[in-house]
Protein backbone atom coordinates (compact mmCIF):
# COMPACT_ATOMS: atom_id res chain seq x y z
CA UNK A 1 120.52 105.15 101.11
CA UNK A 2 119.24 102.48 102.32
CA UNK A 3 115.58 100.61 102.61
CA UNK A 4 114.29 101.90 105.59
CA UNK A 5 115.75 105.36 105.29
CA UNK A 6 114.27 105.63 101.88
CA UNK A 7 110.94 104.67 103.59
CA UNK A 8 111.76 107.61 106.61
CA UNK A 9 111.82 109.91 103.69
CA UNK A 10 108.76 109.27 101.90
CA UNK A 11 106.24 111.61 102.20
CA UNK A 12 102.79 109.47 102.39
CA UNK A 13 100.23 110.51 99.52
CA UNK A 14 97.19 109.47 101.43
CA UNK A 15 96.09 108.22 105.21
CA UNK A 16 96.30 104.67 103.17
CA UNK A 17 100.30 105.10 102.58
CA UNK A 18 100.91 106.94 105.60
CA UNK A 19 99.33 103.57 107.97
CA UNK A 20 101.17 101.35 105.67
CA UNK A 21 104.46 103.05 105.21
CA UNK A 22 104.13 102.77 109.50
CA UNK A 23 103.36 98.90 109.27
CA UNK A 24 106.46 98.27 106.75
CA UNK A 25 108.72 100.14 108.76
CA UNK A 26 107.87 98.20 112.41
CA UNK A 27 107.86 94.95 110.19
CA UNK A 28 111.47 96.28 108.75
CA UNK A 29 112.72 96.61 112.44
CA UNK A 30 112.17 93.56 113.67
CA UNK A 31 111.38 90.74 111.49
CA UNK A 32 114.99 89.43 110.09
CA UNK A 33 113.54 88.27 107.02
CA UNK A 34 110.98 90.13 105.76
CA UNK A 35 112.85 90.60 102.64
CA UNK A 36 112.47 87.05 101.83
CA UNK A 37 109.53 85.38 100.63
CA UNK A 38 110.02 82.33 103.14
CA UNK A 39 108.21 84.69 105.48
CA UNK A 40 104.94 83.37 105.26
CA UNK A 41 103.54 86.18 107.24
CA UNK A 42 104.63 89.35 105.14
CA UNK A 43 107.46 89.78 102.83
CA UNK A 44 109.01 93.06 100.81
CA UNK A 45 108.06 93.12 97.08
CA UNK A 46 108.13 95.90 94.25
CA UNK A 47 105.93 96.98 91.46
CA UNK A 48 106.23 99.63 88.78
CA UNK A 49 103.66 101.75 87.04
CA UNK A 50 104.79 101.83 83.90
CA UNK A 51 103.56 104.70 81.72
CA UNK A 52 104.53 105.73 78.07
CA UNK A 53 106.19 108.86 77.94
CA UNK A 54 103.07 110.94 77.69
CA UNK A 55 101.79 109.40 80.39
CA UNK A 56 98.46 108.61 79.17
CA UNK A 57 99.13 104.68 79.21
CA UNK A 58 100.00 102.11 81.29
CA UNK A 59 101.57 98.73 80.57
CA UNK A 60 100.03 96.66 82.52
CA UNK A 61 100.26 92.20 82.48
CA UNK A 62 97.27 89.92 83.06
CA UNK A 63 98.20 87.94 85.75
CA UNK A 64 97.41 84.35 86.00
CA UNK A 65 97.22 84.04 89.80
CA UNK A 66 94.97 87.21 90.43
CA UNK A 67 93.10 86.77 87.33
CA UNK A 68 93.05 90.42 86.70
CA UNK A 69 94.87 93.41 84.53
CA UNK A 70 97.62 93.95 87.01
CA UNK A 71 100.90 96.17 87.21
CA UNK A 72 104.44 94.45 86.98
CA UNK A 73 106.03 93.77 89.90
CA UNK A 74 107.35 90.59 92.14
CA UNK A 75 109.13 90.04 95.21
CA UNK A 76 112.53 90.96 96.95
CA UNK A 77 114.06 87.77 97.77
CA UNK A 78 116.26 89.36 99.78
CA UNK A 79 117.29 92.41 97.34
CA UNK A 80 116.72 95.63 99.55
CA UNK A 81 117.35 97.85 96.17
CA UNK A 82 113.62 97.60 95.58
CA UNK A 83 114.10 99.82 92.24
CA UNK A 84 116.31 97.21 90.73
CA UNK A 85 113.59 94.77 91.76
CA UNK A 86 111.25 96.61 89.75
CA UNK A 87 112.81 97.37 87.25
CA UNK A 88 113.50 93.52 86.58
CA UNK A 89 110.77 92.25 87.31
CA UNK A 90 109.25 94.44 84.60
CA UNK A 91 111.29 93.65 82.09
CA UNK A 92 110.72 90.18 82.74
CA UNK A 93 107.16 90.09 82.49
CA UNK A 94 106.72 92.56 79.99
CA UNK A 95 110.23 91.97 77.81
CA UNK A 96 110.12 95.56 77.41
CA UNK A 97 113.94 96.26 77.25
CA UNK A 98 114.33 100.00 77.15
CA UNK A 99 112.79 101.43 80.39
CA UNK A 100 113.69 104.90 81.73
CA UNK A 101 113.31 105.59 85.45
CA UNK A 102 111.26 108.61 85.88
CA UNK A 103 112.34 109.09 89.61
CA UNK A 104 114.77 107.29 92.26
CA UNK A 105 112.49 107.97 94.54
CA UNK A 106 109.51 106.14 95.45
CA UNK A 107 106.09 106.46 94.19
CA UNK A 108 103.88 104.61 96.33
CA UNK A 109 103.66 102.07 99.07
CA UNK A 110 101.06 99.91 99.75
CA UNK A 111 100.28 96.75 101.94
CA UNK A 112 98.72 93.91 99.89
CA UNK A 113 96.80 91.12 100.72
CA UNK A 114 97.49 87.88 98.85
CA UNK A 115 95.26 84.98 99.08
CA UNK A 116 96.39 81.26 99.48
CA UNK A 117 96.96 80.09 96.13
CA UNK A 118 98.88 77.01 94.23
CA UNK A 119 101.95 78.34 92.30
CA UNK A 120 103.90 76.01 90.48
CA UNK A 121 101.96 73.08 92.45
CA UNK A 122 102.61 73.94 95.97
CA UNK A 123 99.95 75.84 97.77
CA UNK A 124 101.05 79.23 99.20
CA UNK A 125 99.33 80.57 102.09
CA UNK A 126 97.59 83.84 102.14
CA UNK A 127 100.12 86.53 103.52
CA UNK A 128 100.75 90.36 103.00
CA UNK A 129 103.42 91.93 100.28
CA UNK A 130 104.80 95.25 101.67
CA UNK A 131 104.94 96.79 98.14
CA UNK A 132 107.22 99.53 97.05
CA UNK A 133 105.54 101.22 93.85
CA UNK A 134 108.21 103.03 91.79
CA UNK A 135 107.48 105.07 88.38
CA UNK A 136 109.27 103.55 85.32
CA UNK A 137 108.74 104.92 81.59
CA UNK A 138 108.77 102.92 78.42
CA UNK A 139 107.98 103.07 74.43
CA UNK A 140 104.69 101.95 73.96
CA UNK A 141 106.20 101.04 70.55
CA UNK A 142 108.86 97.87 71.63
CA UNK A 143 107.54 94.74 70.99
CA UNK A 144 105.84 92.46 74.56
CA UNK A 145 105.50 89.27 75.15
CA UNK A 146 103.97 87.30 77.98
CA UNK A 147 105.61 85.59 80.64
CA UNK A 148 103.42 82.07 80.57
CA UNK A 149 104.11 81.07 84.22
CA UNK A 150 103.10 84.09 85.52
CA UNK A 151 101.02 85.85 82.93
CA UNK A 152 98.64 85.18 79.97
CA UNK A 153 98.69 89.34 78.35
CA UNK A 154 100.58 92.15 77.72
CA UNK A 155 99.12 95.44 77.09
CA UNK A 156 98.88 98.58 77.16
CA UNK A 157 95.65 100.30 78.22
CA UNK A 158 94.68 104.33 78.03
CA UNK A 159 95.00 105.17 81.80
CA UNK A 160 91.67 105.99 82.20
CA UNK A 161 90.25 102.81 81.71
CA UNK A 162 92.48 100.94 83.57
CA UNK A 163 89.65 100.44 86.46
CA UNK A 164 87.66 99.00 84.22
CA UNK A 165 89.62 96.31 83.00
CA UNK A 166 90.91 95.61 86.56
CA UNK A 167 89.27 93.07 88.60
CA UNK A 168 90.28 93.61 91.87
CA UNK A 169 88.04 96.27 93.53
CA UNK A 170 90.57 97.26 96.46
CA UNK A 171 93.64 97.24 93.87
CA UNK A 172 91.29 99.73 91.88
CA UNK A 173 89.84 101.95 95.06
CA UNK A 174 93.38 102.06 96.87
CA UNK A 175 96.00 101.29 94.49
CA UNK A 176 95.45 101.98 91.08
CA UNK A 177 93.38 104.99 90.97
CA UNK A 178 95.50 106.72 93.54
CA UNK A 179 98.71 105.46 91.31
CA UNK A 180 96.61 107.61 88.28
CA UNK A 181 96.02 110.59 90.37
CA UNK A 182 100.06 110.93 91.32
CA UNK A 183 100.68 110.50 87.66
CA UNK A 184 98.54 113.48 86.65
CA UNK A 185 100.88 115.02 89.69
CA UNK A 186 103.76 114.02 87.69
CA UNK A 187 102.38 115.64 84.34
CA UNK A 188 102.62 119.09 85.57
């Protein structure tokens, strides 16, 4: 299945996923490379929320750029298998090596604003990630480390105080705490 019929067949949590999930898929039909990060306009990218296998926890990075607690996650550049990106992109930030993907499917989608920043030296304008959120498991027991050029902690936090060690007020109204409510979904 591919990326936009794997968007068709998500069912939207909230109003939030259901505009976005719209956005994405107009963007998808007509912009030839929004799966690249050289669109400067809006680009594809994938997260995880990574949870121990109680689900209690979350492993979650301190990233440099947003200065804030922030789920693992990075862009497509080009890759339409958005679980593989995820799933990469966590174990590179995380070095967790063992994950487990709780579902195929995905778990959230969200539109994200990113700000102009400098990365590596080269400013980056401010532009929009069209994130694909999928649920990945790991043992809160494997050793982390950081990833220095993108992130200065590793950690695990108890789920329920993850908004107050995030920064970002809209990742925390929109993202994070509707990210904890579908896990508690997922626990029953």
């Amino acid at each position: 299945m591919n990326l936009r019929q794997k968007l068709e067949q998500y069912r939207p949590f909230n109003e939030q996923e259901d505009a976005d999930r719209s956005v994405m898929l107009s963007l998808l039909a007509r912009e030839e490379d929004i799966l690249m990060r050289e669109n400067r306009t809006a680009h594809f990218s994938a997260s995880s929320w990574l949870v121990n296998p109680a689900r209690d926890k979350v492993l979650m990075v301190y990233h440099n750029i947003y200065r804030s607690w922030s789920w693992t996650g990075g862009h497509a550049d080009g890759e339409s298998d958005l679980l593989s990106v995820a799933i990469i992109e966590a174990r590179e930030e995380t070095v967790v090596n063992t994950l487990r993907v709780v579902s195929e499917d995905i778990f959230s989608v969200e539109i994200v604003t990113v700000e102009g920043h400098e990365k590596r030296g080269v400013y980056v304008p401010s532009h929009l990630h069209l994130n694909v959120t999928y649920l990945l498991e790991a043992d809160e027991a494997e050793a982390l480390r950081v990833k220095p050029d993108e992130n200065s902690g590793v950690r695990w936090f108890p789920a329920e105080l993850v908004p107050e060690v995030v920064t970002e007020p809209w990742m925390i109204q929109r993202v994070y705490r509707k990210l904890m409510a579908k896990m508690e979904g997922e626990k029953k």
